[in-house]
Protein backbone atom coordinates (compact mmCIF):
# COMPACT_ATOMS: atom_id res chain seq x y z
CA UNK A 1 -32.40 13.66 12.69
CA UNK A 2 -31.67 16.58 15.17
CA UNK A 3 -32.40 19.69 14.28
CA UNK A 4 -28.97 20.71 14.06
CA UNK A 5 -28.49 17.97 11.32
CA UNK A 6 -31.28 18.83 9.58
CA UNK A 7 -29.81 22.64 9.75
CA UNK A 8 -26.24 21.57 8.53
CA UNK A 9 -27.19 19.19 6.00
CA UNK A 10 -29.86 21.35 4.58
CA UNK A 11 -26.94 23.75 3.98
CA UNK A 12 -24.62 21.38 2.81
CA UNK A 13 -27.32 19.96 0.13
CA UNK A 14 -28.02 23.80 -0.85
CA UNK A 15 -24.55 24.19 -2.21
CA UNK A 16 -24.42 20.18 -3.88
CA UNK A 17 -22.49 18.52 -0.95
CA UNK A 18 -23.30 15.55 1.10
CA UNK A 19 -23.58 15.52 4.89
CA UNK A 20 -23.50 12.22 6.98
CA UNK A 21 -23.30 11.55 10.80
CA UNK A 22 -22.93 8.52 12.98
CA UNK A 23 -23.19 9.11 17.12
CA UNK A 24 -20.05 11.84 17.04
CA UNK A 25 -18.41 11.51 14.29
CA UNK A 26 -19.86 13.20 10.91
CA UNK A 27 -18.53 13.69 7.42
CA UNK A 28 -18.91 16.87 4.99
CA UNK A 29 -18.65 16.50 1.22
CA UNK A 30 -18.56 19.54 -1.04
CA UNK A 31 -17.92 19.80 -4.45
CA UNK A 32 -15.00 22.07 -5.22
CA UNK A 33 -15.96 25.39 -6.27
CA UNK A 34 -14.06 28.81 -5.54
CA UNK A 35 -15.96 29.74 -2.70
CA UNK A 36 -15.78 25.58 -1.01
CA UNK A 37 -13.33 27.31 1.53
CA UNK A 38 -16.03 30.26 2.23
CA UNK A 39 -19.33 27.63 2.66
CA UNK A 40 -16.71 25.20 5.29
CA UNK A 41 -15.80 28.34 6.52
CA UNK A 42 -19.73 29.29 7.79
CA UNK A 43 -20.13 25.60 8.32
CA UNK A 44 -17.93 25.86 11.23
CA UNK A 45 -19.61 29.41 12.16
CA UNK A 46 -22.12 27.27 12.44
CA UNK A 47 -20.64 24.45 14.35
CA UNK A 48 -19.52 27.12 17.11
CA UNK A 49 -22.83 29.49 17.46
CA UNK A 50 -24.23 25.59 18.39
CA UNK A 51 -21.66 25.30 21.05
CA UNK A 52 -22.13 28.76 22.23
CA UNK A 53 -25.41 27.31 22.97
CA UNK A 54 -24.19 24.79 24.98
CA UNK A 55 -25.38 22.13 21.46
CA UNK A 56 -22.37 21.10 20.30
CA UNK A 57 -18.49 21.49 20.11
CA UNK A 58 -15.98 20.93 17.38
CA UNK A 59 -12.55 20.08 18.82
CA UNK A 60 -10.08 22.04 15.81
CA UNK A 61 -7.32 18.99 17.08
CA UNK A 62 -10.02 16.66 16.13
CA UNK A 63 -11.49 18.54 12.91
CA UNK A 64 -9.78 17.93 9.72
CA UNK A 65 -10.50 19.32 6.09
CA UNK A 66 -9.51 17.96 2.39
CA UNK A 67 -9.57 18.74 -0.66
CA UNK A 68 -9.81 15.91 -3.62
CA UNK A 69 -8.77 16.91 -6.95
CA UNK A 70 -10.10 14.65 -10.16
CA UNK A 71 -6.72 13.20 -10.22
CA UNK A 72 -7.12 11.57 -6.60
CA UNK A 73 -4.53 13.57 -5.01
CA UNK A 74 -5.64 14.20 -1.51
CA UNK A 75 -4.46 17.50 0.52
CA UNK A 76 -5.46 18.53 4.23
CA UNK A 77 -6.04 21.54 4.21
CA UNK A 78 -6.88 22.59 8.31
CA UNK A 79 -3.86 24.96 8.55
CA UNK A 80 -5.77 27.29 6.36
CA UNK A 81 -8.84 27.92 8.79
CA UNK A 82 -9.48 29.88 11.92
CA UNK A 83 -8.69 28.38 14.87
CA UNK A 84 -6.02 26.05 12.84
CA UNK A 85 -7.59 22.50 12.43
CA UNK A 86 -6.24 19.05 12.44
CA UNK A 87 -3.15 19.03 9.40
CA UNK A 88 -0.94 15.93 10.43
CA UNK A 89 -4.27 13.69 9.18
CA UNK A 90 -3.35 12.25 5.63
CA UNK A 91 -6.36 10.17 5.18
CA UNK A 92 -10.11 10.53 5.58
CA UNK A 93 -10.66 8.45 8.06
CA UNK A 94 -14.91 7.38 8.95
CA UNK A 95 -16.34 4.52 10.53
CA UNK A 96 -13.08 2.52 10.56
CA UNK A 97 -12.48 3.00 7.20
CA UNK A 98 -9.35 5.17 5.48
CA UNK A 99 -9.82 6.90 2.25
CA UNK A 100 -6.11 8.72 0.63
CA UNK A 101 -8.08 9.44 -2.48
CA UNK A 102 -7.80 6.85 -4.42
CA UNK A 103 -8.47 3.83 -2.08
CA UNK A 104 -10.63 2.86 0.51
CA UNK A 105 -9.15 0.37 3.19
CA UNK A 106 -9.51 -0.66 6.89
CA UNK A 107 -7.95 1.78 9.50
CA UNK A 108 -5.06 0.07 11.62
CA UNK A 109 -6.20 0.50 14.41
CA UNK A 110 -9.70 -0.95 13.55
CA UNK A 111 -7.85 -3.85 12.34
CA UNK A 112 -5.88 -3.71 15.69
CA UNK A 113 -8.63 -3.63 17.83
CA UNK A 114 -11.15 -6.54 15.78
CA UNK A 115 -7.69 -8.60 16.51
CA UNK A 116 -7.49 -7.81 20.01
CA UNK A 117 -10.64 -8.42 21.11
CA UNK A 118 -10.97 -11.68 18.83
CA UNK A 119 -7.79 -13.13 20.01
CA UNK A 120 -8.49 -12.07 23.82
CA UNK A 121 -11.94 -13.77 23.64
CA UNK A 122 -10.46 -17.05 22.51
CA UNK A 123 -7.76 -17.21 24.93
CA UNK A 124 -10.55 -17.07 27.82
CA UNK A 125 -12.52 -19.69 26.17
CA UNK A 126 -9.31 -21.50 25.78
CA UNK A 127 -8.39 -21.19 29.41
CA UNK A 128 -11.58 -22.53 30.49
CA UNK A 129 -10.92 -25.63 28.73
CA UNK A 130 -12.32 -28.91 30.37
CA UNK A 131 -11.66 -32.61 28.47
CA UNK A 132 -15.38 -33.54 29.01
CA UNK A 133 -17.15 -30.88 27.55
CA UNK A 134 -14.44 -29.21 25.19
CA UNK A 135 -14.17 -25.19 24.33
CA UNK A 136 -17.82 -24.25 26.27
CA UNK A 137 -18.44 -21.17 24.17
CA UNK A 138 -16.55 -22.11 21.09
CA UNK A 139 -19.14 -21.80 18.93
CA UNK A 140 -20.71 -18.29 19.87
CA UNK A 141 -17.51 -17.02 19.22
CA UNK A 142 -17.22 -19.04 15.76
CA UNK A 143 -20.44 -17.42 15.04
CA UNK A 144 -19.38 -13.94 16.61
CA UNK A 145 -16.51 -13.68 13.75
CA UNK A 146 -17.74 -15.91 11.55
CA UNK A 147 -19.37 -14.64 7.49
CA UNK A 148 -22.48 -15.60 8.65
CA UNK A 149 -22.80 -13.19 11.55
CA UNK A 150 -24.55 -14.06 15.58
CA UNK A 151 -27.67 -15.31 14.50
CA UNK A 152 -27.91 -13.94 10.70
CA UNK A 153 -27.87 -10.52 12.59
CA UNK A 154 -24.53 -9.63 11.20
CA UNK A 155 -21.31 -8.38 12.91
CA UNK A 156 -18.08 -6.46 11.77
CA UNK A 157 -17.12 -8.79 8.82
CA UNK A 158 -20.82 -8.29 7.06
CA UNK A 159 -20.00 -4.76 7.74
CA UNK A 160 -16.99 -4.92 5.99
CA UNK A 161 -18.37 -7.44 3.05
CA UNK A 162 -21.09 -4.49 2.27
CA UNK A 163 -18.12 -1.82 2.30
CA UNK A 164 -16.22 -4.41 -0.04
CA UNK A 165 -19.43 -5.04 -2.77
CA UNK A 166 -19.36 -0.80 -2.66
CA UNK A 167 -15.46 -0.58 -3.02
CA UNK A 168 -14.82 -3.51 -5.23
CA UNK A 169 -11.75 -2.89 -6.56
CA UNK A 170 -10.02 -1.90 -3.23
CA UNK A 171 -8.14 -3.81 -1.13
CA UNK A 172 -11.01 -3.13 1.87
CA UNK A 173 -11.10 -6.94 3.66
CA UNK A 174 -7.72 -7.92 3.04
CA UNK A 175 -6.19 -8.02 7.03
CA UNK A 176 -9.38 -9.97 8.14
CA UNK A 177 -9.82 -12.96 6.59
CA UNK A 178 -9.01 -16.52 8.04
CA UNK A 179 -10.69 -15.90 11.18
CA UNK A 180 -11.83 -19.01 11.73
CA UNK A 181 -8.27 -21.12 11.26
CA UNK A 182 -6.93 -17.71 13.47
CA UNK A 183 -9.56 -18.58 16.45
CA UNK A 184 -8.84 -22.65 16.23
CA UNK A 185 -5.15 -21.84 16.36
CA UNK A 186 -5.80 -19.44 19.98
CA UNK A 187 -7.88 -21.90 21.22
CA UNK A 188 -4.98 -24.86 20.71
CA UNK A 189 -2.30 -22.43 22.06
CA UNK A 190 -3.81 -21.53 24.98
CA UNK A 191 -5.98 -24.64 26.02
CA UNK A 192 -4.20 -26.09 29.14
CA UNK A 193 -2.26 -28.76 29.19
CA UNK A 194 -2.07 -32.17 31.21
């Protein structure tokens, strides 16, 4: 952990909050109290005496704050910090993942892009097509998006299938299943003909 983690989350833990960060993108969870505005508020003190060092930079279009009431009613709350931070945002949205308070699901455009580059993948396999040897590469991609994982190392769907066993009752894997009959039917389309 840098030491500016171990500086932000030591604060964060000090006043019963959770702090977690993953290459750029990091996520601050305080309980609400009266003075939650006043701790994000020197949180973000913080955030800019690091980037007056030249450490680190918080973008406000970029930055977004909520608050979560017990009823699962989520509110952004940016507009009512110094510079103004991100308010259009109505979800928490981390690691491809969208939470509006009471459910957690996958973000379009994580969905969007997993499609993209699974469907773009096939159609080059497809393309290279030969009647003697078949779909060469076929099967890393059927093991690429396939439960199992490349090599039992896991991929984006075991990712998702931990997510799931956390979030059980949410709808988290529901726009990614049937890869398999998805990457058979891209492979038929686009094999070449004659």
């Amino acid at each position: 952990m840098l030491e500016i983690d171990k500086k932000i989350s030591d604060f964060v833990k000090m006043h019963g909050g959770m702090y977690r960060r993953y290459s750029d993108d990091f996520i601050i969870i305080l309980p609400t109290e009266e003075k939650t505005q006043e701790y994000l508020e020197q949180i973000i003190k913080r955030f800019n005496a690091y980037h007056n060092e030249g450490l680190l930079e918080l973008q406000p279009r970029k930055t977004q704050v909520f608050r979560l009431d017990r009823q699962g009613d989520l509110e952004n709350i940016g507009h009512l910090f110094e510079p103004k931070l991100n308010k259009l945002k109505r979800n928490i949205n981390f690691l491809g993942f969208s939470f509006d308070g009471k459910h957690v699901t996958l973000r379009g455009k994580t969905i969007s892009k997993y499609s993209y580059r699974r469907r773009h993948k096939a159609i080059g396999i497809a393309k290279d097509y030969k009647k003697t040897k078949g779909f060469k590469g076929s099967d890393k991609l059927y093991m690429l998006y396939s439960e199992r994982g490349q090599n039992g190392k896991g991929n984006f769907l075991t990712y998702v299938h931990r997510v799931k066993k956390e979030f059980s009752n949410d709808p988290v894997d529901a726009p990614i299943k049937n890869n398999m009959v998805k990457i058979r039917r891209t492979l038929e389309k686009y094999q070449p003909r004659g």
